[in-house]
PDB file of N, CA and C in Angstrom:
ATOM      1  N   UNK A   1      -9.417  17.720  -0.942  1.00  0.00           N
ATOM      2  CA  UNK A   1      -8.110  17.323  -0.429  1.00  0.00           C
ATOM      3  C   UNK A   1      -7.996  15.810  -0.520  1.00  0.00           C
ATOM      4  N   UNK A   2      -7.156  15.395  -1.022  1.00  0.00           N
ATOM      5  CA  UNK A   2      -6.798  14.008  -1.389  1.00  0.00           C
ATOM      6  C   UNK A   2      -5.704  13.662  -0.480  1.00  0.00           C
ATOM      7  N   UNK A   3      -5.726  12.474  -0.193  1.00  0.00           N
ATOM      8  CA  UNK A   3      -4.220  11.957   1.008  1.00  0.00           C
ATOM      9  C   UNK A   3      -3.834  10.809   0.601  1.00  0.00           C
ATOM     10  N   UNK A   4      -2.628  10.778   0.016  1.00  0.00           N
ATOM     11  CA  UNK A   4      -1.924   8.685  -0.502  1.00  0.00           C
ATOM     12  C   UNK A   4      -1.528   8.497   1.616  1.00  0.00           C
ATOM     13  N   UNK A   5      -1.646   7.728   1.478  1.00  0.00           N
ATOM     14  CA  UNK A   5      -1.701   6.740   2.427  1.00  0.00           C
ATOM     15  C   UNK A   5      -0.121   5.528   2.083  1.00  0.00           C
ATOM     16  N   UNK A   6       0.858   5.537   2.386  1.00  0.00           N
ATOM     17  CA  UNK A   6       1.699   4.502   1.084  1.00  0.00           C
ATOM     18  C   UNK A   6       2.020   3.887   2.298  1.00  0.00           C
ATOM     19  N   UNK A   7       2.415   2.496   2.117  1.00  0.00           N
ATOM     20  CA  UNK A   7       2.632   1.751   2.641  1.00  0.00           C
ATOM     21  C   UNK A   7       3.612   0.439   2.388  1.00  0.00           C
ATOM     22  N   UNK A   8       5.279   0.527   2.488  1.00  0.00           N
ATOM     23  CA  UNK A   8       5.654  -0.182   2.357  1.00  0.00           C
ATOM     24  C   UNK A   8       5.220  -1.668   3.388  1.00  0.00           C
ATOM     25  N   UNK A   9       5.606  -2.840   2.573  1.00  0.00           N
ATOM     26  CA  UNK A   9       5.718  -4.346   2.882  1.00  0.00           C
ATOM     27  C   UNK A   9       6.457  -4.945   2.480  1.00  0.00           C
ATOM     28  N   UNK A  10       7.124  -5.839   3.195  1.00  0.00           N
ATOM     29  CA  UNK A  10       7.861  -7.496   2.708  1.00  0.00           C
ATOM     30  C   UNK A  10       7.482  -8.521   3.728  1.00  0.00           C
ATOM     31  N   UNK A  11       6.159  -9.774   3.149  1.00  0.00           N
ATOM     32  CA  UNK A  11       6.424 -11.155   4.448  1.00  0.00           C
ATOM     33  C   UNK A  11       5.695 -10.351   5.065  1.00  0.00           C
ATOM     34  N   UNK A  12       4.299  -9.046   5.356  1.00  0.00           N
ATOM     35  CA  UNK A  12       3.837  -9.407   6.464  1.00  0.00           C
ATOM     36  C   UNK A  12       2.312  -8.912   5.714  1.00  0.00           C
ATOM     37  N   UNK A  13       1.813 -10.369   4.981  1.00  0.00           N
ATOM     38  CA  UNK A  13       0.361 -10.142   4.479  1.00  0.00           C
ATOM     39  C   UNK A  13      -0.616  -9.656   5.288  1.00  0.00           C
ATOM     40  N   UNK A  14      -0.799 -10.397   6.760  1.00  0.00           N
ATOM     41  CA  UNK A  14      -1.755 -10.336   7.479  1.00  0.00           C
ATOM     42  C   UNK A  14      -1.480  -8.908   8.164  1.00  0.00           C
ATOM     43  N   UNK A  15      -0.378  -8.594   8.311  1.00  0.00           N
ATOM     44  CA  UNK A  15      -0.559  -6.998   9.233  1.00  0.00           C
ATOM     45  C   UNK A  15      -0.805  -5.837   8.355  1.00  0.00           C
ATOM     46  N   UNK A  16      -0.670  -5.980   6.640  1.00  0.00           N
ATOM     47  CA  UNK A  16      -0.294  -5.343   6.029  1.00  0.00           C
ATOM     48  C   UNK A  16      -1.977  -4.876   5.941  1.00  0.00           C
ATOM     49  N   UNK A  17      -2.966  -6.267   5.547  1.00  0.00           N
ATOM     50  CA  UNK A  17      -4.535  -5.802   5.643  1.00  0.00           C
ATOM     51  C   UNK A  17      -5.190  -5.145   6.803  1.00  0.00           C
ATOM     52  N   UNK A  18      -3.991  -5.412   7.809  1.00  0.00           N
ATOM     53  CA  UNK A  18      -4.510  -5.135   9.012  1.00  0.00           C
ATOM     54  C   UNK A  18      -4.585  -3.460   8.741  1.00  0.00           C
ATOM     55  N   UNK A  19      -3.674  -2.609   8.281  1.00  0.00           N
ATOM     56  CA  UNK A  19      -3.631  -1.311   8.233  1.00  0.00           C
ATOM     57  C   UNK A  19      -4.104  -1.474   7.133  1.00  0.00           C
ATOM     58  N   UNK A  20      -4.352  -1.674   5.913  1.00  0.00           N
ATOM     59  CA  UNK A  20      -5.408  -1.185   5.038  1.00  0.00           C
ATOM     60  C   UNK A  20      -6.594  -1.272   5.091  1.00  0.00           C
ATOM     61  N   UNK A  21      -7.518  -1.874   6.252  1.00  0.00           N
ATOM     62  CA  UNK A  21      -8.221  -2.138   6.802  1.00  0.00           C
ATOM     63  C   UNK A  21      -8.927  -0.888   7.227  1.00  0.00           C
ATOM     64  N   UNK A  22      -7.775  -0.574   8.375  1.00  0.00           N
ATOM     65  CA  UNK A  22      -7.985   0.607   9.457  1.00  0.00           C
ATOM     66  C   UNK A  22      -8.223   1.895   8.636  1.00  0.00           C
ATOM     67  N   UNK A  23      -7.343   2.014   7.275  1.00  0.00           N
ATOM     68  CA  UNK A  23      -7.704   3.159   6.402  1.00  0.00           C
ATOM     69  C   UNK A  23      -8.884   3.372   5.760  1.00  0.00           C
ATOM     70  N   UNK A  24      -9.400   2.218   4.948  1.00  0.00           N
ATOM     71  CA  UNK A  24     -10.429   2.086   4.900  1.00  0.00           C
ATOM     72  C   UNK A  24     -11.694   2.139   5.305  1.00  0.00           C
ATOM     73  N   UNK A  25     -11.784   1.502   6.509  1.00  0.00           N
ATOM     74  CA  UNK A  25     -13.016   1.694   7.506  1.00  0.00           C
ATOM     75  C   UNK A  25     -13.100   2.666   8.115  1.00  0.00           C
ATOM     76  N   UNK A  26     -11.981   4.065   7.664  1.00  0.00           N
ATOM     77  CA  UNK A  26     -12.550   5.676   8.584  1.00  0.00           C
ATOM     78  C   UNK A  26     -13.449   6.028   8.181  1.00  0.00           C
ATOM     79  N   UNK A  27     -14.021   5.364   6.730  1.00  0.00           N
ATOM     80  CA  UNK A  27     -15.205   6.157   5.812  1.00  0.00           C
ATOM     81  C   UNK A  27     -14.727   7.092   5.387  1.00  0.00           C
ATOM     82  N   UNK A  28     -13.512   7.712   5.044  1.00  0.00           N
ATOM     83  CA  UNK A  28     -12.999   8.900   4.308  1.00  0.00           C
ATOM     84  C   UNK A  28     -12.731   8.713   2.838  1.00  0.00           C
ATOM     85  N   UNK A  29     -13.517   9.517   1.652  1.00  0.00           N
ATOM     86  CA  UNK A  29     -13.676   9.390   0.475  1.00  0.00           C
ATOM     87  C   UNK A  29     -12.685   9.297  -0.549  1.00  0.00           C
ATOM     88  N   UNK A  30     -11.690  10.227  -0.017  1.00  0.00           N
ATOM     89  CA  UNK A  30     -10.801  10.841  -0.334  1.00  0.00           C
ATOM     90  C   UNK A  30      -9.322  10.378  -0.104  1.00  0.00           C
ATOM     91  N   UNK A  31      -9.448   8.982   0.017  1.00  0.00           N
ATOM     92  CA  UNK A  31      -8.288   8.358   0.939  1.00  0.00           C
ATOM     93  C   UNK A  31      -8.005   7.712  -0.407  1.00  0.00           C
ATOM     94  N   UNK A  32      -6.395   7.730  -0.814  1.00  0.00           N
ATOM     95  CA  UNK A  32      -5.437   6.682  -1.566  1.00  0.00           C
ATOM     96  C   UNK A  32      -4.365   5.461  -0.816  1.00  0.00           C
ATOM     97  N   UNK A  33      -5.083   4.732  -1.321  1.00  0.00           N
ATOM     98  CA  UNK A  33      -4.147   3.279  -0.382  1.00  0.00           C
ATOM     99  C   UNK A  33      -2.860   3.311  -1.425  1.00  0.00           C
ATOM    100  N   UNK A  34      -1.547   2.918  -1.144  1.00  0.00           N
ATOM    101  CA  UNK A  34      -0.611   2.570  -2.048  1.00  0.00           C
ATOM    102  C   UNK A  34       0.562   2.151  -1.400  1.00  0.00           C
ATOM    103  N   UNK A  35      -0.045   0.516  -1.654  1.00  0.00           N
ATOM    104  CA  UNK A  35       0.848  -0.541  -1.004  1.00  0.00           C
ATOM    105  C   UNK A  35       2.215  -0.767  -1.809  1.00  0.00           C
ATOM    106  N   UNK A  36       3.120  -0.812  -1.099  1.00  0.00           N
ATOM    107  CA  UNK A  36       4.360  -1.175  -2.100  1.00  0.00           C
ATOM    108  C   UNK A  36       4.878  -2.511  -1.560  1.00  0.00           C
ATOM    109  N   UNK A  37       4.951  -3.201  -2.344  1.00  0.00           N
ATOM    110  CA  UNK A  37       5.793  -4.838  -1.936  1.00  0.00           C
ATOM    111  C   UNK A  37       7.107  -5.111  -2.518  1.00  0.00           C
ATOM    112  N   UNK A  38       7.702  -5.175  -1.128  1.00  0.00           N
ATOM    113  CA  UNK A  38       9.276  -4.976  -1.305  1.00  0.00           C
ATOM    114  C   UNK A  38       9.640  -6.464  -1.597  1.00  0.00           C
ATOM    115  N   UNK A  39       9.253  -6.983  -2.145  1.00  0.00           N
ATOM    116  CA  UNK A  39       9.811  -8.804  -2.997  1.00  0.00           C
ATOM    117  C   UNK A  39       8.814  -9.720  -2.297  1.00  0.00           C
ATOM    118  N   UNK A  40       7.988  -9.239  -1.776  1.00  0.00           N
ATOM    119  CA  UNK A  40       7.585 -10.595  -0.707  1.00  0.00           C
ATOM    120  C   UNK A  40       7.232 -12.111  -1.036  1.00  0.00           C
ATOM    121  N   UNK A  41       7.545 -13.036  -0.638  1.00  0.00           N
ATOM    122  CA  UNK A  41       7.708 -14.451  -1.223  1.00  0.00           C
ATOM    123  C   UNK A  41       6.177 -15.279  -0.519  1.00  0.00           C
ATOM    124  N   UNK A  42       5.731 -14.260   0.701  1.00  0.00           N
ATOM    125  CA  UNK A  42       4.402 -14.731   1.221  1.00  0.00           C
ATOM    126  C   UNK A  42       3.081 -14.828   0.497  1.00  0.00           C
ATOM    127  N   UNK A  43       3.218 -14.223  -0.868  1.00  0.00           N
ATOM    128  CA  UNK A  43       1.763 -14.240  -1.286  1.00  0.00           C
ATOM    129  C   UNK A  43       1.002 -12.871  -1.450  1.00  0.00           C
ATOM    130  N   UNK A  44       1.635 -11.841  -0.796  1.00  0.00           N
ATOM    131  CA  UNK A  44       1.141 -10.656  -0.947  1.00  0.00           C
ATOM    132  C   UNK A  44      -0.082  -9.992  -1.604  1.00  0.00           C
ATOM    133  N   UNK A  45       0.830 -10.203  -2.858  1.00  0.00           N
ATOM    134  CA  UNK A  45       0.040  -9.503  -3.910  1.00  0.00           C
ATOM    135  C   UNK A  45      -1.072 -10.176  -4.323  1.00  0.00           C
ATOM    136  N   UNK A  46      -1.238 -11.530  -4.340  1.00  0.00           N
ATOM    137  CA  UNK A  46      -2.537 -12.409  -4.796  1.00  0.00           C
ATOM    138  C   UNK A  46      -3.212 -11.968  -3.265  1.00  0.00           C
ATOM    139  N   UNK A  47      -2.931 -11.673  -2.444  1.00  0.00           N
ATOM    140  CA  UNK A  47      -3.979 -11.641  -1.212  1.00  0.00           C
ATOM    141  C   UNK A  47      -4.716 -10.470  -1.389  1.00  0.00           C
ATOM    142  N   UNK A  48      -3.973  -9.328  -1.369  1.00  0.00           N
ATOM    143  CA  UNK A  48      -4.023  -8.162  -1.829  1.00  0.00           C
ATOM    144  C   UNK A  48      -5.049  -7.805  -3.091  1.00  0.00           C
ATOM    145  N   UNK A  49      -4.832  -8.133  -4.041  1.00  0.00           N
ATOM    146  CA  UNK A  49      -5.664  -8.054  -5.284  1.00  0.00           C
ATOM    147  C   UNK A  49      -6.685  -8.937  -4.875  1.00  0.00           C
ATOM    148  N   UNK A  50      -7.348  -9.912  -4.017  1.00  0.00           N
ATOM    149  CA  UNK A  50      -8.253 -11.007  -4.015  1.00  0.00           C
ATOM    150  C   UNK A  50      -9.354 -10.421  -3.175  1.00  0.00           C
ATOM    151  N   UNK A  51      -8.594  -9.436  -2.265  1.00  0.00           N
ATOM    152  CA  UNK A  51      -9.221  -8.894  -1.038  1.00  0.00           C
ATOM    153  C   UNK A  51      -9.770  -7.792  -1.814  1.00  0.00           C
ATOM    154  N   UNK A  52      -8.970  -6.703  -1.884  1.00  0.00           N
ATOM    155  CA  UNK A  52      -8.956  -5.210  -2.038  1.00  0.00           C
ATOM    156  C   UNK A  52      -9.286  -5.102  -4.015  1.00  0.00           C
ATOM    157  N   UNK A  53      -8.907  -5.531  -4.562  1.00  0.00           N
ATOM    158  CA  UNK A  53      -9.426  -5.501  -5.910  1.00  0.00           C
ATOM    159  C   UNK A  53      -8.588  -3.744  -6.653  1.00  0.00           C
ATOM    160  N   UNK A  54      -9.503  -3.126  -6.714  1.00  0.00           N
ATOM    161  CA  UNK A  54      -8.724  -1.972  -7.276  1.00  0.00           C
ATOM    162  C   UNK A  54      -9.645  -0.661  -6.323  1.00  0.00           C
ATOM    163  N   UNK A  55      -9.576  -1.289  -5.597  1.00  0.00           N
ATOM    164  CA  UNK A  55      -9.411  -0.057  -3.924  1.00  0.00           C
ATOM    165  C   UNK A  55      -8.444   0.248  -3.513  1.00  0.00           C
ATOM    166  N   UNK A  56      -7.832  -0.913  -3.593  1.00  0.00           N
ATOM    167  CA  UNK A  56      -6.323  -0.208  -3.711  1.00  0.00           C
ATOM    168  C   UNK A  56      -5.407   0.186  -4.419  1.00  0.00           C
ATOM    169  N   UNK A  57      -3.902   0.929  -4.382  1.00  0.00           N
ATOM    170  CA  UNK A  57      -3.006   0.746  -5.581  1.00  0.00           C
ATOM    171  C   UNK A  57      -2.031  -0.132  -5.393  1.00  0.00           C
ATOM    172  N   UNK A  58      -1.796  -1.583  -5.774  1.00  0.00           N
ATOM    173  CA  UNK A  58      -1.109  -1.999  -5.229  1.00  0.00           C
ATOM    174  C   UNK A  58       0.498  -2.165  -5.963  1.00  0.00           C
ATOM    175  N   UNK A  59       2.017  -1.544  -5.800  1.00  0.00           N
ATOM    176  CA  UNK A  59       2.925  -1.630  -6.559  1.00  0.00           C
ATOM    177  C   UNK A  59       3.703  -3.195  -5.995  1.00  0.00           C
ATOM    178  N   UNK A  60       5.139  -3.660  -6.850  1.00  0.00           N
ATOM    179  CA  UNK A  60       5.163  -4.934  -6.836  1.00  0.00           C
ATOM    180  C   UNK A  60       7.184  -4.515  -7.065  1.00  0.00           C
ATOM    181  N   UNK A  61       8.196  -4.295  -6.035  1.00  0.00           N
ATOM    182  CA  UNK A  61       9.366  -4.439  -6.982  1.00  0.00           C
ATOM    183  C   UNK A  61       9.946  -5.354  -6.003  1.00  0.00           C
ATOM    184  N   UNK A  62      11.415  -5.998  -6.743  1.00  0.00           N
ATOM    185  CA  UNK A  62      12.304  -6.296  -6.101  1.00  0.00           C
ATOM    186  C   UNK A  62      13.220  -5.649  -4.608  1.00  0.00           C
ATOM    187  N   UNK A  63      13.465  -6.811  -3.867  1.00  0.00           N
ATOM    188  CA  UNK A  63      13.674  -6.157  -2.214  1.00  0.00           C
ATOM    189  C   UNK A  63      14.646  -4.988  -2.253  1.00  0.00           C
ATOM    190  N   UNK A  64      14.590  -4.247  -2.209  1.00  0.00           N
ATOM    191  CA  UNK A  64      15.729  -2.942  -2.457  1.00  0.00           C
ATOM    192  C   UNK A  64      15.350  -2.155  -1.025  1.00  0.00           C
ATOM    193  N   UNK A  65      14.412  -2.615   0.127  1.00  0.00           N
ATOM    194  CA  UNK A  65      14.543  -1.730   1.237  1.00  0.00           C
ATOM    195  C   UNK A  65      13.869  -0.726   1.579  1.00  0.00           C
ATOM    196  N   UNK A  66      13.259  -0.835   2.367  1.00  0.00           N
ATOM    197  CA  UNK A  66      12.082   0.277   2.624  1.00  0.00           C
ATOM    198  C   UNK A  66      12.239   1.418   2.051  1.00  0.00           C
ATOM    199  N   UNK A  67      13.313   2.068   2.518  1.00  0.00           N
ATOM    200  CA  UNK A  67      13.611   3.719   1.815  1.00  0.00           C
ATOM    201  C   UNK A  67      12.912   3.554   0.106  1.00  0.00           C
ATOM    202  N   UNK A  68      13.393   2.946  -0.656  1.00  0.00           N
ATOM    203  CA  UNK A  68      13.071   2.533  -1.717  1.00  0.00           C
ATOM    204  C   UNK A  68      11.892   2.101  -2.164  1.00  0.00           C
ATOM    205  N   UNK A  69      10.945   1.430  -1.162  1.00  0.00           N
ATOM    206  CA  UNK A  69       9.351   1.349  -1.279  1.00  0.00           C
ATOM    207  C   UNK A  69       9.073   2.697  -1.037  1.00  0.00           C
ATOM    208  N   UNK A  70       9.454   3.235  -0.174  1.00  0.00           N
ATOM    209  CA  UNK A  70       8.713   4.216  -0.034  1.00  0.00           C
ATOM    210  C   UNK A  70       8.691   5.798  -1.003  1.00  0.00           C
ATOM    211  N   UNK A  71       9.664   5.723  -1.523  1.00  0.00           N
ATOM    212  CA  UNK A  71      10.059   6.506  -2.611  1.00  0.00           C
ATOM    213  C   UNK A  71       9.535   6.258  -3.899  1.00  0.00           C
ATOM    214  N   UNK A  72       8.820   4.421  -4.047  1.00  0.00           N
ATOM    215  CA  UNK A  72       8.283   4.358  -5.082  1.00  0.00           C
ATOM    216  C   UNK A  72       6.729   4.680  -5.099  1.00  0.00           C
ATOM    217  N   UNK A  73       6.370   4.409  -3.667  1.00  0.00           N
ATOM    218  CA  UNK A  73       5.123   4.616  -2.929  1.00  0.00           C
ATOM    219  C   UNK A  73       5.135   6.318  -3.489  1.00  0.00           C
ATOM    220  N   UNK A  74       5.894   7.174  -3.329  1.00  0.00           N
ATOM    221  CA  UNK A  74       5.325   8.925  -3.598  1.00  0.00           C
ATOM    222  C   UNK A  74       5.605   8.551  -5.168  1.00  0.00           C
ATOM    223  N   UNK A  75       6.311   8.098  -5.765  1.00  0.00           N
ATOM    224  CA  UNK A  75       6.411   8.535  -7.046  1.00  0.00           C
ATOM    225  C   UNK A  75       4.547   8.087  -7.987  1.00  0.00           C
ATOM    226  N   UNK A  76       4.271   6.819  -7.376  1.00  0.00           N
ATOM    227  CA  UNK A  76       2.957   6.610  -7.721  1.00  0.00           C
ATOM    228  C   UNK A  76       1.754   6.686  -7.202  1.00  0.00           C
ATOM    229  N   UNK A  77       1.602   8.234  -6.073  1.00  0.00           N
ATOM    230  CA  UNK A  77       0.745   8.592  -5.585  1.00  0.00           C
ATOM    231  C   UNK A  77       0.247   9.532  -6.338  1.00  0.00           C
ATOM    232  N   UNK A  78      -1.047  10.645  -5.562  1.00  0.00           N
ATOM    233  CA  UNK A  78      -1.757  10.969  -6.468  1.00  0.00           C
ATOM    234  C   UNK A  78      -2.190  12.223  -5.208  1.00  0.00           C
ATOM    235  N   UNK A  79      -1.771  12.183  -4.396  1.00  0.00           N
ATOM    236  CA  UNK A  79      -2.196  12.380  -3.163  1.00  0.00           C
ATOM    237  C   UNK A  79      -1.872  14.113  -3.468  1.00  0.00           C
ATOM    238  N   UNK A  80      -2.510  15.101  -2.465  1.00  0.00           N
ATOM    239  CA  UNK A  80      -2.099  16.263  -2.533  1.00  0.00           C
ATOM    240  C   UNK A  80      -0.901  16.168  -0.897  1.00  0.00           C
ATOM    241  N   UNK A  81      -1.229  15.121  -0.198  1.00  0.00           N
ATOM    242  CA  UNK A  81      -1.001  15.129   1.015  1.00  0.00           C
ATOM    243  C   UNK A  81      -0.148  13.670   1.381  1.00  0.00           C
ATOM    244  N   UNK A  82       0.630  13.117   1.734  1.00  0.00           N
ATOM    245  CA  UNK A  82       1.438  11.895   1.925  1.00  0.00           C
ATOM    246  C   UNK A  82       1.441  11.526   3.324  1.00  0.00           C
ATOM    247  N   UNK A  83       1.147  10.203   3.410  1.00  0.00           N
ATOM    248  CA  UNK A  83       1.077   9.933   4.894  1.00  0.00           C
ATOM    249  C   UNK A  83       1.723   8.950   4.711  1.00  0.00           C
ATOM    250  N   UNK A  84       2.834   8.284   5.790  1.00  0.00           N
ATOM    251  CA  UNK A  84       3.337   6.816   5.743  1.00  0.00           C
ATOM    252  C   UNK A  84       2.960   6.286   7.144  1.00  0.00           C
TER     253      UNK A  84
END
């Protein structure tokens, strides 16, 4: 059983590791991270890739609004199971 985990963001780097963090450290094997960054101008994605490397999945679009991260978040999961 596989689970995406998706996670929209915009502007909040530090809380954003904060929950990929928490996913991470359950020790569950089977866990898909898939961050979506809704435009963020904070740095995100260089934090993101510097930290997490390709542990995570990390996607990248223009601000179009959570609904919309999160819709891009399932389209590039992998998950049998979706959690937001």
């Amino acid at each position: 059983m596989t689970v995406s985990v998706v996670m929209p963001t915009f502007n909040r780097v530090d809380l954003v590791q904060d929950a990929i963090d928490s996913v991470l450290f359950q020790g569950r094997a089977n866990v898909e991270v898939v961050v979506v960054d809704d435009g963020s101008t904070d740095g995100t994605g260089e934090a993101l890739r510097a930290r997490y490397g390709d542990r995570i999945h990390y996607c990248h679009q223009s601000n179009r609004g959570r609904s919309a991260a999160r819709n891009l978040g399932i389209q590039v999961s992998s998950g049998r199971y979706l959690l937001f």
